[in-house]
Protein backbone atom coordinates (compact mmCIF):
# COMPACT_ATOMS: atom_id res chain seq x y z
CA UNK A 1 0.00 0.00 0.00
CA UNK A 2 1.47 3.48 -0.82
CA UNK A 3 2.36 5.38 1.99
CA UNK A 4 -1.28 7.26 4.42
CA UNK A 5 -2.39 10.61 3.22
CA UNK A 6 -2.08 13.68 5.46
CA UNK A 7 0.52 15.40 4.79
CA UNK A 8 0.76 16.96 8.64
CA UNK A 9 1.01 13.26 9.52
CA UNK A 10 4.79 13.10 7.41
CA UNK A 11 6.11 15.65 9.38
CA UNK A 12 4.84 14.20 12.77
CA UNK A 13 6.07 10.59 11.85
CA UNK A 14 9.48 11.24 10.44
CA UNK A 15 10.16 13.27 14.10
CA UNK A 16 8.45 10.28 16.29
CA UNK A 17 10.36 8.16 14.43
CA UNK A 18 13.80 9.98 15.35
CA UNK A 19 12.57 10.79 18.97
CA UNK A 20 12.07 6.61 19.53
CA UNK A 21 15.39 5.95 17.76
CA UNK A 22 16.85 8.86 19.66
CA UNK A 23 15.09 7.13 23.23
CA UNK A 24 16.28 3.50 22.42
CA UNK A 25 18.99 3.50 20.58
CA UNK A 26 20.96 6.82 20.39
CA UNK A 27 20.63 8.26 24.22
CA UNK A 28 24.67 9.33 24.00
CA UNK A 29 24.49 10.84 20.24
CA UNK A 30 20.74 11.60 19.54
CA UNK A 31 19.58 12.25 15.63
CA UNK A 32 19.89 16.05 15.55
CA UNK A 33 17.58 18.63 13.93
CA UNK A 34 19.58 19.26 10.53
CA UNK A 35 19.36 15.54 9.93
CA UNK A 36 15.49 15.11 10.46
CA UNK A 37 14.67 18.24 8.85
CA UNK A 38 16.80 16.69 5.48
CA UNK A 39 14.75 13.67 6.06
CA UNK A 40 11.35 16.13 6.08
CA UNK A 41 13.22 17.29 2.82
CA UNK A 42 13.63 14.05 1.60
CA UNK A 43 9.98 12.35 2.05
CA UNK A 44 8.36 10.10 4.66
CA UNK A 45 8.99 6.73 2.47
CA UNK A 46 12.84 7.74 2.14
CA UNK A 47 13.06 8.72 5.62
CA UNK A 48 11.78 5.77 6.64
CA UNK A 49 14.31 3.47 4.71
CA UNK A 50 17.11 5.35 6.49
CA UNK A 51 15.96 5.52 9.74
CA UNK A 52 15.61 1.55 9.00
CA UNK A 53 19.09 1.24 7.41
CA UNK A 54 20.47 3.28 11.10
CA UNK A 55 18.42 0.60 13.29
CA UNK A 56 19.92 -2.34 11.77
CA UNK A 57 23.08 -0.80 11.94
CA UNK A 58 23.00 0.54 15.20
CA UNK A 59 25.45 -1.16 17.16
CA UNK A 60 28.33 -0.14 15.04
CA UNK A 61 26.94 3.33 14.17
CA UNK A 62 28.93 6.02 15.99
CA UNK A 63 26.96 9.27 14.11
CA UNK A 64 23.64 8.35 13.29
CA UNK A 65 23.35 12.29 11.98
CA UNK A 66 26.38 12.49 9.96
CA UNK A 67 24.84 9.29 8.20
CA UNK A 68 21.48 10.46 7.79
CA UNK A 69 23.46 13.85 6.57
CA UNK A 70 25.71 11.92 4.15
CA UNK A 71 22.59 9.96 2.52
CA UNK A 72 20.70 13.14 2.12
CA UNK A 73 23.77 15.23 0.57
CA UNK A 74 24.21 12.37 -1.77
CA UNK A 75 20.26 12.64 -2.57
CA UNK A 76 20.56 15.87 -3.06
CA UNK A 77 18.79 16.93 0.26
CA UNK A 78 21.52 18.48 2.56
CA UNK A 79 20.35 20.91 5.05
CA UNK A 80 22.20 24.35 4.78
CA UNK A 81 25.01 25.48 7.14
CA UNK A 82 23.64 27.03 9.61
CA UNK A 83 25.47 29.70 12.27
CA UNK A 84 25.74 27.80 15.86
CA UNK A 85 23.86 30.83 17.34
CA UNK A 86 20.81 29.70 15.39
CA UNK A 87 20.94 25.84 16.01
CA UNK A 88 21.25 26.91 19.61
CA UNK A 89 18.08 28.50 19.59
CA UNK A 90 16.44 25.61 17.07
CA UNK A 91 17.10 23.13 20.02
CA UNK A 92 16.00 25.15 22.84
CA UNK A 93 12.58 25.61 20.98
CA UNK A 94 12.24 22.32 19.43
CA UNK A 95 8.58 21.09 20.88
CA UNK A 96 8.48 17.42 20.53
CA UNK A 97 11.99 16.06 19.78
CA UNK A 98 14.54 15.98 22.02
CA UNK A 99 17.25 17.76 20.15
CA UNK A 100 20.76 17.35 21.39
CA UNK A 101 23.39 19.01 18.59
CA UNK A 102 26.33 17.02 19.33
CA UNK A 103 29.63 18.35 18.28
CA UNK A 104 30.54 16.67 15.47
CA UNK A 105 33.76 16.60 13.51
CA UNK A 106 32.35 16.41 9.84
CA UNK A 107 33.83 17.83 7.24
CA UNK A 108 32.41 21.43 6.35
CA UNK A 109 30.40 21.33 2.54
CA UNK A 110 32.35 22.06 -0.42
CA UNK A 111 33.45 25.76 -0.67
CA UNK A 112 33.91 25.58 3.05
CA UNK A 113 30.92 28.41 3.75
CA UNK A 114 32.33 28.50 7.49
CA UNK A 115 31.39 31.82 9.03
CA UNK A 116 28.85 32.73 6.88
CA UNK A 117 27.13 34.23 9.98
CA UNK A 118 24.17 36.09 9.01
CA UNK A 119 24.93 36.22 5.46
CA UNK A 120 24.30 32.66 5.35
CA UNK A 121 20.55 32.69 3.71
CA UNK A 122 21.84 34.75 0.95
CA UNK A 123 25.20 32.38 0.17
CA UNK A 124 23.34 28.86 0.17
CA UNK A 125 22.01 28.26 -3.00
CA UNK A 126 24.72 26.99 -4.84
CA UNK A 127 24.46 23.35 -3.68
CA UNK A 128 21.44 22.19 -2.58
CA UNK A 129 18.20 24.62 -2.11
CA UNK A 130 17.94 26.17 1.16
CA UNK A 131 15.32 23.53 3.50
CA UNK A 132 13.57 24.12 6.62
CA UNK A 133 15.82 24.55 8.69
CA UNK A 134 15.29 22.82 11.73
CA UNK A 135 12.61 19.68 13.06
CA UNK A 136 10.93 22.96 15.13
CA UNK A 137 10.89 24.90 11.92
CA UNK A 138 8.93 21.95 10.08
CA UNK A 139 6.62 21.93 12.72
CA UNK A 140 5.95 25.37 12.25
CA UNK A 141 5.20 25.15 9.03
CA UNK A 142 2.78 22.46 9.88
CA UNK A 143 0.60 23.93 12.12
CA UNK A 144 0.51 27.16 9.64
CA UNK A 145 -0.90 24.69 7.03
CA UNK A 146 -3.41 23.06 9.52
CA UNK A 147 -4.26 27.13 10.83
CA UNK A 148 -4.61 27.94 6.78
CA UNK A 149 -6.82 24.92 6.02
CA UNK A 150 -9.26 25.02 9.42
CA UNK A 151 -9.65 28.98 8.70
CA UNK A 152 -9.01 29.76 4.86
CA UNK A 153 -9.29 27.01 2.62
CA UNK A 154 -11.57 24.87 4.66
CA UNK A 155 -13.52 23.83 0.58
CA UNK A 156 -10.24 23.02 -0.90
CA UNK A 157 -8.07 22.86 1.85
CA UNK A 158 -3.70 22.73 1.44
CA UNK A 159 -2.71 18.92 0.45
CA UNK A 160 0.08 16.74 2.03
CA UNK A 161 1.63 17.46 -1.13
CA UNK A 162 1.71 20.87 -0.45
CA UNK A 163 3.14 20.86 2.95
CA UNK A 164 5.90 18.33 1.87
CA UNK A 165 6.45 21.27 -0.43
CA UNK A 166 7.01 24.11 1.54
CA UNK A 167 8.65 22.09 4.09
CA UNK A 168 11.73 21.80 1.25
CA UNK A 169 11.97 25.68 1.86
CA UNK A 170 13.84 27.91 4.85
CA UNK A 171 10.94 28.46 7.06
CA UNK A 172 11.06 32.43 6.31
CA UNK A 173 10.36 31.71 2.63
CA UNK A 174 7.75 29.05 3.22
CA UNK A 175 5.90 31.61 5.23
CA UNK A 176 6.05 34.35 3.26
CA UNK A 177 4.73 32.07 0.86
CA UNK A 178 2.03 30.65 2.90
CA UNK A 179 0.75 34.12 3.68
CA UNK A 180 0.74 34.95 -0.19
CA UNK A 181 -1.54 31.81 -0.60
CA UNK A 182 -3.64 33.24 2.20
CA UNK A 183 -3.74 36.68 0.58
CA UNK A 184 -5.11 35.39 -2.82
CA UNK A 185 -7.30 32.78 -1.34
CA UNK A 186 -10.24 33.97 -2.85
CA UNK A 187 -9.07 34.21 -6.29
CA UNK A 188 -7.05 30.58 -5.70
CA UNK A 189 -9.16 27.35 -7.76
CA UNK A 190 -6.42 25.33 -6.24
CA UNK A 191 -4.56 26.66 -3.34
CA UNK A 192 -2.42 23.29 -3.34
CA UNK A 193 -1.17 24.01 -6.85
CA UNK A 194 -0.77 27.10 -6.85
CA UNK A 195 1.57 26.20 -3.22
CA UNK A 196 3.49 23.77 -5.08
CA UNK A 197 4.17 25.91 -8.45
CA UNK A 198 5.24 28.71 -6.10
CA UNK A 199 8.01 26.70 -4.43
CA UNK A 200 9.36 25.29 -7.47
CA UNK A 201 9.47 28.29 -8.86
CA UNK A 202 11.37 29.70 -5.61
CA UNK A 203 13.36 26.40 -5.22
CA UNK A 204 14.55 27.09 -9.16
CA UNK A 205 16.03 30.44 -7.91
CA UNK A 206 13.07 32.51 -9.50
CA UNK A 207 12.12 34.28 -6.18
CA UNK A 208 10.00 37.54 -6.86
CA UNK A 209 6.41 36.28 -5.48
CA UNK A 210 4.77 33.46 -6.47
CA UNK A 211 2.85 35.11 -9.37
CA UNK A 212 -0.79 34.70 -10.23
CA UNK A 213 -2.36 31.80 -12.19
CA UNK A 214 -1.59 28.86 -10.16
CA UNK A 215 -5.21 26.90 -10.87
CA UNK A 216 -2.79 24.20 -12.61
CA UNK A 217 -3.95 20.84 -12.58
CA UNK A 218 -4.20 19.24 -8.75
CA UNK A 219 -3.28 15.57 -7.97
């Protein structure tokens, strides 16, 4: 059977699913947010897979987030650098999963963007599109979809496949986005298309708005 509907359900899942590995498994180096927000990036089926591949291999595994990392670079899904300020402040908010950031040695991503500091937003974009940046920052998103489809779009309310959607954007974006989507809504056929044509369009570097049309087909 193809994987349940619902898309605030992915979210949700791929974090339990880290928090129980994290409980039973990982106590002394816990999953941390950059890895489960690449596997929000990456899809609940794929997520799943690797969080199966790090069970089976957990007695030998010495940095369950540096593998999760290293699949999702290699997928194309690495989280951006981040300054440590920030991922400070991502794990002291973090509701559900206890996020430890351990202090790991990995090697910094090519072009070494070390000290980007603030700047950093602006300088990823070269590699891999800029995701949400932190398991608190998909959550956010998530209950801004569920707000947007209880209150705005309650007839054609946001898809799963819209939230996995935004949730491949830095959470600033996303929202910007989601309040554009909110703004329109009564000229929107399709508020799920027109979510998902707006992040490709920003994911593809096009920025600017997410433009009008949008009724595209829906699946």
């Amino acid at each position: 059977g193809g994987g349940g509907r619902g898309g605030d359900a992915d979210c949700n899942k791929i974090g339990q699913r880290a928090q129980w590995l994290n409980d039973n498994l990982f106590l002394d180096k816990p999953i941390d947010a950059d890895a489960i927000a690449a596997m929000v990036g990456m899809g609940r089926a794929r997520a799943m897979e690797l969080f199966k591949e790090l069970q089976e291999k957990s007695g030998s595994m010495k940095n369950p987030s540096g593998y999760l990392k290293a699949a999702a670079s290699r997928e194309g899904f690495g989280p951006p650098e981040e300054p440590p300020q920030k991922r400070q402040r991502g794990a002291e908010k973090s509701q559900h999963w206890p996020v430890a950031i351990p202090a790991i040695g990995s090697a910094p991503a090519k072009g070494g963007k070390k000290g980007a500091g603030k700047g950093a937003s602006q300088i990823v974009g070269k590699g891999a599109p800029p995701r949400a940046a932190s398991a608190a920052g998909a959550a956010k998103l998530q209950k801004r979809v569920q707000w947007l489809n209880d209150n705005v779009f309650q007839e054609k309310p946001l898809s799963d496949d819209a939230l996995s959607a935004v949730c491949e954007l830095e959470v600033g974006k996303a929202l910007e986005l989601l309040k554009e989507a909110e703004t329109k809504a009564a000229e929107l056929k399709n508020p799920s298309g027109y979510v998902q044509a707006a992040v490709k369009k920003e994911l593809r570097g096009g920025g600017g708005g997410g433009g009008g049309g949008g009724g595209g087909a829906g699946g």
